[in-house]
N, C-alpha and C. Protein backbone atom coordinates (compact mmCIF):
# COMPACT_ATOMS: atom_id res chain seq x y z
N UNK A 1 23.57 -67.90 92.95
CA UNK A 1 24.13 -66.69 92.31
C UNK A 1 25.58 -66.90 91.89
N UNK A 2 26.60 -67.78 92.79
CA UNK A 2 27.63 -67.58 92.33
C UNK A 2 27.77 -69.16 91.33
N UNK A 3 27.02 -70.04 91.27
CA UNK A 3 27.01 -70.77 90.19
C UNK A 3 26.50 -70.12 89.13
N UNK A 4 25.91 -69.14 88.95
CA UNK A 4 25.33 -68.26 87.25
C UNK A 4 26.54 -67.52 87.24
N UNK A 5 27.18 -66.69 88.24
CA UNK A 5 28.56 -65.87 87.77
C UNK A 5 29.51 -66.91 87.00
N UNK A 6 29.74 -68.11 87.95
CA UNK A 6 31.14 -69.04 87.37
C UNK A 6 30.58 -69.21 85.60
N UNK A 7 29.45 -69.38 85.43
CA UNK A 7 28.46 -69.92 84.39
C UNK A 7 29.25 -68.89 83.12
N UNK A 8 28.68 -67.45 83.84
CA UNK A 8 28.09 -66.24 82.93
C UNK A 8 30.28 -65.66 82.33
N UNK A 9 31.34 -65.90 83.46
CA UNK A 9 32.49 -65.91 83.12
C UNK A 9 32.98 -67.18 82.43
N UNK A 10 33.21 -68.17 82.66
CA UNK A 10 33.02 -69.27 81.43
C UNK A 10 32.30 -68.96 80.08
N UNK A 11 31.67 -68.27 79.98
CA UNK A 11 30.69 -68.02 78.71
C UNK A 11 31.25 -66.59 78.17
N UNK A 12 32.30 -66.60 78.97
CA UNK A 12 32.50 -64.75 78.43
C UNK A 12 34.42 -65.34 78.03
N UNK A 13 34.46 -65.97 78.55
CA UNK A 13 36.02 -66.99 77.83
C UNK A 13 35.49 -67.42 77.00
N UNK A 14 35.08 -68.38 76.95
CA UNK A 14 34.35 -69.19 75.81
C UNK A 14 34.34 -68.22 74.47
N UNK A 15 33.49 -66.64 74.59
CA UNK A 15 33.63 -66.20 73.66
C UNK A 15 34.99 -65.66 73.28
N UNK A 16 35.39 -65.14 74.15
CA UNK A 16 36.67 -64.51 73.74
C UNK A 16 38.11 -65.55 73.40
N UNK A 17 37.94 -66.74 73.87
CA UNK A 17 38.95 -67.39 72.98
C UNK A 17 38.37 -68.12 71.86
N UNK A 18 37.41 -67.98 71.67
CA UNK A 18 36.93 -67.75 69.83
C UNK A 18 36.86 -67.18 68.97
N UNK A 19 36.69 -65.95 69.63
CA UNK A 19 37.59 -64.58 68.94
C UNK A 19 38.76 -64.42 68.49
N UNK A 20 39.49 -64.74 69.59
CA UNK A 20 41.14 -64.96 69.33
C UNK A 20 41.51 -65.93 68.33
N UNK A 21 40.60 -66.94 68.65
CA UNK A 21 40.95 -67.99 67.48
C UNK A 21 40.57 -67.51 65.93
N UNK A 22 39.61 -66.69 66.03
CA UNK A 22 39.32 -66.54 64.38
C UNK A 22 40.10 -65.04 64.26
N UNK A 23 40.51 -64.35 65.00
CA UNK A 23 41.56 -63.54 64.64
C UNK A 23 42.62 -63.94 63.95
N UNK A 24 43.09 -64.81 64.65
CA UNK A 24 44.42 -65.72 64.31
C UNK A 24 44.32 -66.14 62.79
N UNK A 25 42.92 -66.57 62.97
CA UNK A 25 42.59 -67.55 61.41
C UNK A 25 42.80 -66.75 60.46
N UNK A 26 42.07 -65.62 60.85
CA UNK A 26 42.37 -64.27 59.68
C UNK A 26 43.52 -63.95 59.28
N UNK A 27 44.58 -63.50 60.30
CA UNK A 27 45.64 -63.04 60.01
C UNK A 27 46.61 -64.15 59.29
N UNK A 28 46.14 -65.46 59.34
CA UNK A 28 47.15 -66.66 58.87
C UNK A 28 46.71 -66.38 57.50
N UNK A 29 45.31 -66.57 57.13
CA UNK A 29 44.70 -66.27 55.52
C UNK A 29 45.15 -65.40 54.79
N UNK A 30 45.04 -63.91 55.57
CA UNK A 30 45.96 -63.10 54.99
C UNK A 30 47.31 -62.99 54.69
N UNK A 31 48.17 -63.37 55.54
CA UNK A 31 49.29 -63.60 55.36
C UNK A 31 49.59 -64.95 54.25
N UNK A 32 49.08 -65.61 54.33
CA UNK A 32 49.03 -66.64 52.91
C UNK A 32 48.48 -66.13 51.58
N UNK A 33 47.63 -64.98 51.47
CA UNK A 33 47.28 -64.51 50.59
C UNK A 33 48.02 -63.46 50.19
N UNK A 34 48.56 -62.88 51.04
CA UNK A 34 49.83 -61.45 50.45
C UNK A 34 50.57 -62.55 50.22
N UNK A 35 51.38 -63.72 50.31
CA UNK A 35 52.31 -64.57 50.24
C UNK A 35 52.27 -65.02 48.64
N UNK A 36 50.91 -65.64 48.18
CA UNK A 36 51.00 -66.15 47.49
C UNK A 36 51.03 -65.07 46.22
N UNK A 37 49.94 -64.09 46.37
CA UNK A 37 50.18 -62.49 45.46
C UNK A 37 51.44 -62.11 45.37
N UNK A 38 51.99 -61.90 46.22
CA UNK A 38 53.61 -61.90 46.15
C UNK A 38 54.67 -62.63 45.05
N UNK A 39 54.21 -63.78 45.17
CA UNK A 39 54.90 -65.05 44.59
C UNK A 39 54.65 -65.05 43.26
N UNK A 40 53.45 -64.75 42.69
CA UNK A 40 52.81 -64.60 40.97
C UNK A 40 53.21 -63.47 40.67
N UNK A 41 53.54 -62.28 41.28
CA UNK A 41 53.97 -61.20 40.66
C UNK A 41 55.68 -61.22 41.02
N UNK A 42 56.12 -61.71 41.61
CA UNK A 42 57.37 -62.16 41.27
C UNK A 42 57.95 -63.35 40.57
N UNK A 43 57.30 -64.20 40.25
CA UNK A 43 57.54 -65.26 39.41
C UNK A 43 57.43 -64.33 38.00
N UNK A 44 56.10 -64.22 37.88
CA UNK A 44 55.94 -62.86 36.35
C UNK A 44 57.62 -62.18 36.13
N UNK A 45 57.69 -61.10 37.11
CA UNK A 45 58.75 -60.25 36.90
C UNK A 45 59.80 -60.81 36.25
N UNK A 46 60.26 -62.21 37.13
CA UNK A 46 61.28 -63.05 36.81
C UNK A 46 61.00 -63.67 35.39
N UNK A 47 60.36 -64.13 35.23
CA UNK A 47 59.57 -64.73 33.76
C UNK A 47 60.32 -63.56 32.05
N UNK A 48 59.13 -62.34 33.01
CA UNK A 48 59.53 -61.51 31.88
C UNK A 48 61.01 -61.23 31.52
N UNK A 49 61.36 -61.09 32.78
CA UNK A 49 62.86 -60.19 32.68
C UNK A 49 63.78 -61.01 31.80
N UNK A 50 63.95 -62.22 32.43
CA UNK A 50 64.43 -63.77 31.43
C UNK A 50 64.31 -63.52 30.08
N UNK A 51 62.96 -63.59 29.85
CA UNK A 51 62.95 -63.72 28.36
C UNK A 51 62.73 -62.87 27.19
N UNK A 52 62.71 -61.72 27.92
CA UNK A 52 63.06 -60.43 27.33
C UNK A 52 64.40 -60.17 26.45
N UNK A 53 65.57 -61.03 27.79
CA UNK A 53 66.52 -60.99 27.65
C UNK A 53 67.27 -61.46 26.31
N UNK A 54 66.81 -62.69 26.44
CA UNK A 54 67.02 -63.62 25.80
C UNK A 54 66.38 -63.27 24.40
N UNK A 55 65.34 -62.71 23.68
CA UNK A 55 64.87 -61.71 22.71
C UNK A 55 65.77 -61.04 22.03
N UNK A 56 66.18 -60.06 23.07
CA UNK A 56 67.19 -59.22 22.80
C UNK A 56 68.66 -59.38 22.57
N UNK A 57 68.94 -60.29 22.95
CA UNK A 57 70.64 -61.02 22.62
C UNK A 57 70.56 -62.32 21.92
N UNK A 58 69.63 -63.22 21.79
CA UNK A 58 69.45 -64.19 21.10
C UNK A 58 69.36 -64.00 19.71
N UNK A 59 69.99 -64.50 18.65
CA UNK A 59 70.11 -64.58 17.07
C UNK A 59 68.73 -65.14 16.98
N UNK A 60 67.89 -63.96 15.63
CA UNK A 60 66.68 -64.58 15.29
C UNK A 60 66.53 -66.35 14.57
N UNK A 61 65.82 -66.87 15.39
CA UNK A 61 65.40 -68.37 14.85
C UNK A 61 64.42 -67.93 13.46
N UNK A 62 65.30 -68.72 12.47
CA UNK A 62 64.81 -68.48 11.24
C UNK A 62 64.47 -69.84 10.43
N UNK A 63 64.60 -70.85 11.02
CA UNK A 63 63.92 -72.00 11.17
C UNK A 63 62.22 -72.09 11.07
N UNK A 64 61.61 -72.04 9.97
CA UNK A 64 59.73 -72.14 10.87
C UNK A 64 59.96 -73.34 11.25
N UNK A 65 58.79 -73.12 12.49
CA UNK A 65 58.34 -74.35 12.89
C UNK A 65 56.97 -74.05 13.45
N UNK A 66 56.71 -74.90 14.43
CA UNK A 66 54.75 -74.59 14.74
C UNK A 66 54.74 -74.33 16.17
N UNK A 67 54.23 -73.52 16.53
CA UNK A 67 54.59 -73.20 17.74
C UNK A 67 53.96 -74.18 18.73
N UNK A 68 54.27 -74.69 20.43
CA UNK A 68 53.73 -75.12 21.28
C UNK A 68 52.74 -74.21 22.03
N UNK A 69 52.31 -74.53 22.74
CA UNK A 69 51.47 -73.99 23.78
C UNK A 69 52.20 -73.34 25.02
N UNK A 70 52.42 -72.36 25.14
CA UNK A 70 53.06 -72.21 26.07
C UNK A 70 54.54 -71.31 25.72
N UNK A 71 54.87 -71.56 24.57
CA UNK A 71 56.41 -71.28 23.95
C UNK A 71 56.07 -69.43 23.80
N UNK A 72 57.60 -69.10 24.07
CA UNK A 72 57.44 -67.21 23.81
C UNK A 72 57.86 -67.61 22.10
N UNK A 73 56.92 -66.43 21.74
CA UNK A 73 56.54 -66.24 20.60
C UNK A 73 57.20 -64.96 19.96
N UNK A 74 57.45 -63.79 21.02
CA UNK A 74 58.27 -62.63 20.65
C UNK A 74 57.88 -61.61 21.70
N UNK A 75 57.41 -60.19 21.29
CA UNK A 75 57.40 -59.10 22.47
C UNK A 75 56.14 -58.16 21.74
N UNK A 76 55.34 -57.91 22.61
CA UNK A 76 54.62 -56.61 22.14
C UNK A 76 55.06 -55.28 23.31
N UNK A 77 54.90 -54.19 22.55
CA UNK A 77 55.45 -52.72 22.94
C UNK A 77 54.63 -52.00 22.80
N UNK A 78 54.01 -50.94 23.64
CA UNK A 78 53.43 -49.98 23.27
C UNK A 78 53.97 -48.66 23.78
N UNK A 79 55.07 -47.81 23.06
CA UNK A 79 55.61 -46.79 23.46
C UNK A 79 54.94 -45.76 24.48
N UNK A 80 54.09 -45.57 24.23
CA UNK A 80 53.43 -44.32 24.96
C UNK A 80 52.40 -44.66 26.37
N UNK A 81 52.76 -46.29 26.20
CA UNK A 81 52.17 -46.28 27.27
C UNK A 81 53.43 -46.81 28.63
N UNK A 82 54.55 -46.87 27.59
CA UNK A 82 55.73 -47.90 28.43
C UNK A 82 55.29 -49.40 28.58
N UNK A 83 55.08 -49.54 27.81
CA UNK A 83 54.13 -51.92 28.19
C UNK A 83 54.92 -52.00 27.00
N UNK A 84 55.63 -53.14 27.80
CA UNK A 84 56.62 -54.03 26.71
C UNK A 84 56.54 -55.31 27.50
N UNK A 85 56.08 -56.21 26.88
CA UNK A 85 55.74 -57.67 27.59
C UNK A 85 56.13 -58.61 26.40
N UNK A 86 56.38 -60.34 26.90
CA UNK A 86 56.49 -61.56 26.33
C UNK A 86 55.64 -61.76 25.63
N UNK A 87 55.17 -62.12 24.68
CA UNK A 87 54.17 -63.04 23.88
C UNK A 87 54.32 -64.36 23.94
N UNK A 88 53.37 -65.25 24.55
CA UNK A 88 53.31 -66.63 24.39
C UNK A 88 52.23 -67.41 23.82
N UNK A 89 52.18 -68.25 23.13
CA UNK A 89 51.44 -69.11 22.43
C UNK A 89 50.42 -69.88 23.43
N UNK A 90 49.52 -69.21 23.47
CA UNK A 90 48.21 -70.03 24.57
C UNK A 90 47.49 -68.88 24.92
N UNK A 91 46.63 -69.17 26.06
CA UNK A 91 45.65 -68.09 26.71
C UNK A 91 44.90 -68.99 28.03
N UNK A 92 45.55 -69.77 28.62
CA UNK A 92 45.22 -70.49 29.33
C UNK A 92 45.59 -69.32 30.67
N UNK A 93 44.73 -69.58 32.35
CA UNK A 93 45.03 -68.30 33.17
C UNK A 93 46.23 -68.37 33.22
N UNK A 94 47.13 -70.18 33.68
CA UNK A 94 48.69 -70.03 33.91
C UNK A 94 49.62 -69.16 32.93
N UNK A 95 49.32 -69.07 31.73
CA UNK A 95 50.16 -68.50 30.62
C UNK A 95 49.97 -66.90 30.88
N UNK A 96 48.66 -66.62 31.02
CA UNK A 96 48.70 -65.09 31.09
C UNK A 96 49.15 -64.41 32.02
N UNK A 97 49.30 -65.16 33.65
CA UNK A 97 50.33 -65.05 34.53
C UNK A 97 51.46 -64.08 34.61
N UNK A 98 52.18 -65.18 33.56
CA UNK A 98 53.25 -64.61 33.06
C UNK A 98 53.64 -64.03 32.17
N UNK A 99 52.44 -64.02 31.16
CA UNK A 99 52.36 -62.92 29.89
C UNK A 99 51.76 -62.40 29.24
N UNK A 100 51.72 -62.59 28.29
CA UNK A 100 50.95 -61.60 27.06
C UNK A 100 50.19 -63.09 26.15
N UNK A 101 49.42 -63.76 26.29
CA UNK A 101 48.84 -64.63 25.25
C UNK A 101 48.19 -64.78 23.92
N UNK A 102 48.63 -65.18 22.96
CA UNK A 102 48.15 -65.12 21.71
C UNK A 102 47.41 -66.05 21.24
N UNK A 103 46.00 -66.25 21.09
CA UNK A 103 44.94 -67.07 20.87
C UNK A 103 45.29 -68.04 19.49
N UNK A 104 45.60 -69.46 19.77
CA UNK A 104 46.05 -70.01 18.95
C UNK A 104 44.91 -69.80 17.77
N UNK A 105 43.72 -69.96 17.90
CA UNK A 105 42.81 -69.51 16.85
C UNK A 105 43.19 -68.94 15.57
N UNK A 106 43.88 -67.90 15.95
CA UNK A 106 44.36 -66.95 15.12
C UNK A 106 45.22 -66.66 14.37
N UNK A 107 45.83 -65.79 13.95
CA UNK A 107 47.20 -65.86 12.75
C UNK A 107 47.98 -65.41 13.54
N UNK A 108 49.10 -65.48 13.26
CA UNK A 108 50.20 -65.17 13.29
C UNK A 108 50.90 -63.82 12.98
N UNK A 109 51.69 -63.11 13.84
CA UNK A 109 51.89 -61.63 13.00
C UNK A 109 52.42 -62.40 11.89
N UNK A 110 52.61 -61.00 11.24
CA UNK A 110 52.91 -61.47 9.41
C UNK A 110 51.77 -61.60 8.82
N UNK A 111 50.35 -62.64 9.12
CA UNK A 111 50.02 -63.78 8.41
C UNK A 111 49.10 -62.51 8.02
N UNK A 112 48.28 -62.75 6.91
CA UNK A 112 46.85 -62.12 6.75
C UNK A 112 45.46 -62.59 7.93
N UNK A 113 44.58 -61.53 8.35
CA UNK A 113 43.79 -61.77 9.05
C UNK A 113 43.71 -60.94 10.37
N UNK A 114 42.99 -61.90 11.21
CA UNK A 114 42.76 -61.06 12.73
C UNK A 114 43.53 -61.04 13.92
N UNK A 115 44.69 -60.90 14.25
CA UNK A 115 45.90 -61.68 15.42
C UNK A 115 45.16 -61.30 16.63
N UNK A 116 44.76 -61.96 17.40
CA UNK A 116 44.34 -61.60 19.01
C UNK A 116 45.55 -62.18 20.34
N UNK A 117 45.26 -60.91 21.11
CA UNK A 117 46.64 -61.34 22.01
C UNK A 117 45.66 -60.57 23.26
N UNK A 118 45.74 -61.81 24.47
CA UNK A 118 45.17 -61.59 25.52
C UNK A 118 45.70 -61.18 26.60
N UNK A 119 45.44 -59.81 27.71
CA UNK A 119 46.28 -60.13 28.94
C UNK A 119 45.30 -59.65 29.94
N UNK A 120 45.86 -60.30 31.20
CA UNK A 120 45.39 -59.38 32.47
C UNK A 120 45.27 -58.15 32.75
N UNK A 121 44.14 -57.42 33.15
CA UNK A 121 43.62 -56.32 33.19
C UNK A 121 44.65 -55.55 34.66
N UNK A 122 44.82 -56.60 35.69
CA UNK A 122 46.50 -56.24 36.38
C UNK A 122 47.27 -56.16 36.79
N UNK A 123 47.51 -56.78 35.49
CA UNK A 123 49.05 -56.78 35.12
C UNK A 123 49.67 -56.03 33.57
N UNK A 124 49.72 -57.36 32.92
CA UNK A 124 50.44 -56.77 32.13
C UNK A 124 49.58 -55.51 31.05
N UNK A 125 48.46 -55.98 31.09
CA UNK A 125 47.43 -54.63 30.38
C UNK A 125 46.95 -54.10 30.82
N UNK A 126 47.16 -53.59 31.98
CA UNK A 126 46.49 -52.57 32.69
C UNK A 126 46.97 -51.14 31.92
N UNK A 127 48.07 -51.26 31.43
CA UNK A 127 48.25 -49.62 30.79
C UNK A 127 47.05 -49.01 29.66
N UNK A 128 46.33 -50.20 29.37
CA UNK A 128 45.73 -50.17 27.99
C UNK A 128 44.63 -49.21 28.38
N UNK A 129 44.38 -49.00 29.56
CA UNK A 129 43.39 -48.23 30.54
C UNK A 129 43.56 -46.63 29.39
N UNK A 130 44.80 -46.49 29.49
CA UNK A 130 45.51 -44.88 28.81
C UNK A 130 45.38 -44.55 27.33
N UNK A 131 45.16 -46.12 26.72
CA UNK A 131 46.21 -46.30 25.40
C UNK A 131 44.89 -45.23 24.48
N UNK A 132 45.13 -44.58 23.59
CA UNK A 132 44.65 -44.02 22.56
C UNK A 132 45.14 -43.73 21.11
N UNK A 133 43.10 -43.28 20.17
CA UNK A 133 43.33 -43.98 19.18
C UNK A 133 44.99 -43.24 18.37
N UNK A 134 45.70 -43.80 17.29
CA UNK A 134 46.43 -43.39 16.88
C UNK A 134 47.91 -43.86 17.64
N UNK A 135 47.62 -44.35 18.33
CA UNK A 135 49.11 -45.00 19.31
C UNK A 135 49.55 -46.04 18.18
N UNK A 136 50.92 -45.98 18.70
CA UNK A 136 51.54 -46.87 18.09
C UNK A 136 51.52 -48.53 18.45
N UNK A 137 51.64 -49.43 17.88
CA UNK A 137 51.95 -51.18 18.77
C UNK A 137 53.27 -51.41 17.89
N UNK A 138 54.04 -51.91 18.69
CA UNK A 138 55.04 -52.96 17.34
C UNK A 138 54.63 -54.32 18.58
N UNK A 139 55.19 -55.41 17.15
CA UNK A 139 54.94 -56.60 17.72
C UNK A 139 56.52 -57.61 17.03
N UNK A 140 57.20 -57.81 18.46
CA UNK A 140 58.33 -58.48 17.48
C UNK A 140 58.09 -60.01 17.65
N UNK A 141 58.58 -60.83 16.75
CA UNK A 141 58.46 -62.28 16.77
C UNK A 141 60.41 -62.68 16.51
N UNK A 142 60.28 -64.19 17.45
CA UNK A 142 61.04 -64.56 17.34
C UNK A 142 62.13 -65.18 16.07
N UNK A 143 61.31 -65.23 15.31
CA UNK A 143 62.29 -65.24 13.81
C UNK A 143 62.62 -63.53 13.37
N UNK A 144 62.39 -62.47 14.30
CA UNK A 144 63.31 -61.34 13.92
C UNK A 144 62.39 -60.31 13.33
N UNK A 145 61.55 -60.89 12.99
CA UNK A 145 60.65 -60.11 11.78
C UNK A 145 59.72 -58.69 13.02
N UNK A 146 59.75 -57.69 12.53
CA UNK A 146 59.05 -56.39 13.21
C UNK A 146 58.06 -56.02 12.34
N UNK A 147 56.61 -55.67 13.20
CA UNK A 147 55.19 -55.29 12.38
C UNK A 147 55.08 -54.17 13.69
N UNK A 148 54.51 -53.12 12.70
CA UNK A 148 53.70 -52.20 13.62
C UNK A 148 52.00 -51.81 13.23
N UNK A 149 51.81 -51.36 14.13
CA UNK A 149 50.11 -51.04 13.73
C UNK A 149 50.03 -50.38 14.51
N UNK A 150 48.69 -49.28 14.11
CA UNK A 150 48.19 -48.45 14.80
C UNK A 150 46.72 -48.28 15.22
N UNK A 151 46.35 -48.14 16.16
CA UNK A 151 45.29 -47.99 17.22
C UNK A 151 44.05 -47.18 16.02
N UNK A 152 42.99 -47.70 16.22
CA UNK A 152 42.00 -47.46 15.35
C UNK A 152 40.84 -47.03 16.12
N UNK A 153 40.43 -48.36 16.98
CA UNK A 153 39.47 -48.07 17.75
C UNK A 153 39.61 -48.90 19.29
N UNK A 154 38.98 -48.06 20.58
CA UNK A 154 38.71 -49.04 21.24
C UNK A 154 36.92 -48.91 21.62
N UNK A 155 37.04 -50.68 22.44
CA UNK A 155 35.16 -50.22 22.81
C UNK A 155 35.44 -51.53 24.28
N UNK A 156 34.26 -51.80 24.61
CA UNK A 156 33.81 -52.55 25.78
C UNK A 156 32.53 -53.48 25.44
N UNK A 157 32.74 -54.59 25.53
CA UNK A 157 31.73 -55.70 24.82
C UNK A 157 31.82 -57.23 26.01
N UNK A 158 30.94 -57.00 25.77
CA UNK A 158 30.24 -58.33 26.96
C UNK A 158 31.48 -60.13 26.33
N UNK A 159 31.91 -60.55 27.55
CA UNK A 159 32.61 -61.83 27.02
C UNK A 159 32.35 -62.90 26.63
N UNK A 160 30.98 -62.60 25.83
CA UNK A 160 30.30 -63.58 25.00
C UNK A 160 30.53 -63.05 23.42
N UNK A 161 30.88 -62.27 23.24
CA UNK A 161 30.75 -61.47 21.96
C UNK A 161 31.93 -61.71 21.14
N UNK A 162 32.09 -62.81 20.37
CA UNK A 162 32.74 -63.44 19.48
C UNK A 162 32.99 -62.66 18.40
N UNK A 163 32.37 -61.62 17.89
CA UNK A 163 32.67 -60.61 16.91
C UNK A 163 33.82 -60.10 16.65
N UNK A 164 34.37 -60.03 17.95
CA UNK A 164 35.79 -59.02 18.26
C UNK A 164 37.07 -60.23 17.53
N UNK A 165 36.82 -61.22 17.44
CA UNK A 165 37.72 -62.24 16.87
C UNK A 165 37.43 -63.12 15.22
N UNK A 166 36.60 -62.18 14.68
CA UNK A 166 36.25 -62.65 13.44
C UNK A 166 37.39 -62.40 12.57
N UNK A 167 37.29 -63.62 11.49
CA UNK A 167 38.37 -63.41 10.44
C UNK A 167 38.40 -62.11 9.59
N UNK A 168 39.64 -61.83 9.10
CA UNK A 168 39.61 -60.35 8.47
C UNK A 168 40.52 -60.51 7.30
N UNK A 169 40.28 -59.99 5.86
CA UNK A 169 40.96 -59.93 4.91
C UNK A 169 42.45 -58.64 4.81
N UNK A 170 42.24 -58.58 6.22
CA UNK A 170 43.50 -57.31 6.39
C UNK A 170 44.40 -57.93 7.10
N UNK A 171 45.44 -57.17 7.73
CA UNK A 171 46.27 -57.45 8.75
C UNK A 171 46.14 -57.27 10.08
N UNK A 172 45.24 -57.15 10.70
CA UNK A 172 44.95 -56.67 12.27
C UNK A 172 45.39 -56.89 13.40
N UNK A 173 45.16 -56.20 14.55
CA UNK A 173 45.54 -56.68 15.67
C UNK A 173 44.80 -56.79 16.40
N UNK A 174 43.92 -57.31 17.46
CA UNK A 174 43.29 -57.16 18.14
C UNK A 174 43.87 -58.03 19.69
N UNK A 175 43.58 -56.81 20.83
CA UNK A 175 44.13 -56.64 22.30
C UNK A 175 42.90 -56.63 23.34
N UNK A 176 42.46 -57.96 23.83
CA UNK A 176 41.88 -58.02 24.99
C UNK A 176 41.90 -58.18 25.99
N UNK A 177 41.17 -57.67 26.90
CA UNK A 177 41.59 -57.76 28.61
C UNK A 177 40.04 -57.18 29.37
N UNK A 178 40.09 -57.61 30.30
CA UNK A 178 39.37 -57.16 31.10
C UNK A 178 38.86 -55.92 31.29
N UNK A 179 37.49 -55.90 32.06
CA UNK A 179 36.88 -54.39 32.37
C UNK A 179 35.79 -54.54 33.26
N UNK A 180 35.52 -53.47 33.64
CA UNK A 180 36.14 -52.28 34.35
C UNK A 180 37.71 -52.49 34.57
N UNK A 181 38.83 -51.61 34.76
CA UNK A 181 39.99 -52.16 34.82
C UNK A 181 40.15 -51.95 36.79
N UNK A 182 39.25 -51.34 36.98
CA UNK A 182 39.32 -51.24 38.76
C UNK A 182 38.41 -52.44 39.39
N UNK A 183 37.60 -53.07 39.08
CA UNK A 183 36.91 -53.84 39.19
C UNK A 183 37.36 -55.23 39.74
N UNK A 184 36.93 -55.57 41.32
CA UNK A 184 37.05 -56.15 42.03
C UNK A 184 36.45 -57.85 41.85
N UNK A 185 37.02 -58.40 41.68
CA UNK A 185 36.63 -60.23 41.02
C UNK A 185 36.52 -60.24 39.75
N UNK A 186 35.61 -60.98 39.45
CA UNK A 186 35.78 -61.62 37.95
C UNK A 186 34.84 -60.27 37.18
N UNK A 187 35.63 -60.04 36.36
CA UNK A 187 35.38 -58.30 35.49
C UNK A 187 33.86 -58.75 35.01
N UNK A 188 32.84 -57.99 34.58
CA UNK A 188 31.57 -58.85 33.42
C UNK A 188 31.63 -57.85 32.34
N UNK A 189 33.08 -57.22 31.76
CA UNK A 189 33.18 -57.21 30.31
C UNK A 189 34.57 -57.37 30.01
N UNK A 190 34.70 -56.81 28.98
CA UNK A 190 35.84 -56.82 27.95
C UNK A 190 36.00 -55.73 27.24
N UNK A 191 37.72 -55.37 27.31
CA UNK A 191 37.79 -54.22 26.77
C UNK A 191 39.26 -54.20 25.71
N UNK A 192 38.28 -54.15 24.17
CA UNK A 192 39.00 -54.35 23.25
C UNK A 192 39.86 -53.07 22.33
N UNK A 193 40.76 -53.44 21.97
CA UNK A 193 41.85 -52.47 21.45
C UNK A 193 42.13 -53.19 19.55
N UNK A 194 41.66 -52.10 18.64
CA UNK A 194 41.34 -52.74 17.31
C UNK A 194 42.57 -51.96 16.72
N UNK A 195 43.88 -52.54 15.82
CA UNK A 195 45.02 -52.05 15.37
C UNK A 195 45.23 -52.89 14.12
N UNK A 196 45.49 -51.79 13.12
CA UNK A 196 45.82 -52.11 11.98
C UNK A 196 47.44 -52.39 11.49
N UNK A 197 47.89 -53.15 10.69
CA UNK A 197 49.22 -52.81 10.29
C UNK A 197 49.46 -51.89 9.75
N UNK A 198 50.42 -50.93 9.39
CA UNK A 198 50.94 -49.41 9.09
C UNK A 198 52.03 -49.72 8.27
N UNK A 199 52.97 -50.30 8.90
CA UNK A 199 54.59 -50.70 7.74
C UNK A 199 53.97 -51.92 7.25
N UNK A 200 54.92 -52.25 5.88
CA UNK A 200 55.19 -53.62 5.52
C UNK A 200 56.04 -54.18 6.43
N UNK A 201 55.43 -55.63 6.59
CA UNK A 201 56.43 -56.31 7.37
C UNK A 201 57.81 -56.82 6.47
N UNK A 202 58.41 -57.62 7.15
CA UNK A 202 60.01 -57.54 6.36
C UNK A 202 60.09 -59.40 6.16
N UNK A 203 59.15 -59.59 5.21
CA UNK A 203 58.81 -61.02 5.05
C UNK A 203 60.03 -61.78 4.22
């Protein structure tokens, strides 16, 4: 009897400092995971704030040249929703990180055609949740030049649906991001924002 007790308390440690141990494990995971969440949304902040800056006090580069991968490109704004973010040349996840990505595919503000500019559902586009039709966008670029457009349509389309990025004999804008915008892991749609130009640009 008292060799099954020593047995049956050994077996009742046994469990409980395995417990403890995967408690521990937990709380280390977590704490590395608020750590590192932490770190991307403060790297972002820092990112933006920088080169916002630098936008705004920097003399427009009136130089063309071709853009890199990766390079800020200018600022998109949407008044009414308060979202004013970087534009950068790419759409890779690291780039959208920290900003607003513009699908090299595509044109260029100014250019004729379809401009697509990608972001995180949240972060930086999560406001788009609000945005409605008739809103305003401006989009500034780093050679100085200002385009605005206005909100036409939005919809929700599966991220196979290549349609949303077809060439266009107009000036357009088109704004994608994720959906559901509450939606926990990898989203299974897309939720697109269709904007026309309104002013002449100042070519």
């Amino acid at each position: 009897m008292k060799v099954a007790n020593r047995t049956s308390r050994s077996a009742r440690r046994f469990v409980l400092s395995g417990l403890r141990y995967a408690s521990y494990s937990f709380l280390l995971v977590g704490i590395v995971a608020v750590s590192y969440a932490g770190y991307i949304l403060a790297d972002a902040g820092v990112y933006q704030a920088v080169e916002l800056r630098k936008l705004s006090h920097n003399a427009p580069l009136v130089e063309p040249h071709l853009l890199t991968i990766g390079e800020v490109m200018g600022q998109i704004e949407i008044p009414s929703l308060e979202l004013r973010a970087v534009i950068v040349q790419g759409d890779s996840n690291e780039l959208l990180r920290r900003g607003v990505g513009h699908l090299p595919e595509t044109p260029l503000p100014g250019e004729w055609g379809n401009i697509a500019l990608a972001g995180h559902r949240d972060s930086f586009f999560r406001p788009l949740r609000h945005i409605q039709v008739g809103d305003s966008i401006t989009v500034r670029t780093i050679g100085g030049e200002t385009f605005q457009y206005r909100v036409e349509s939005t919809s929700v389309v599966s991220p196979t649906d290549m349609e949303v990025l077809k060439p266009s004999n107009r000036k357009e804008l088109t704004l994608i991001t994720c959906f559901p915008f509450d939606y926990v892991g990898s989203a299974p749609n897309r939720f697109i924002v269709r904007a026309f130009e309104v002013a002449p640009s100042n070519d």
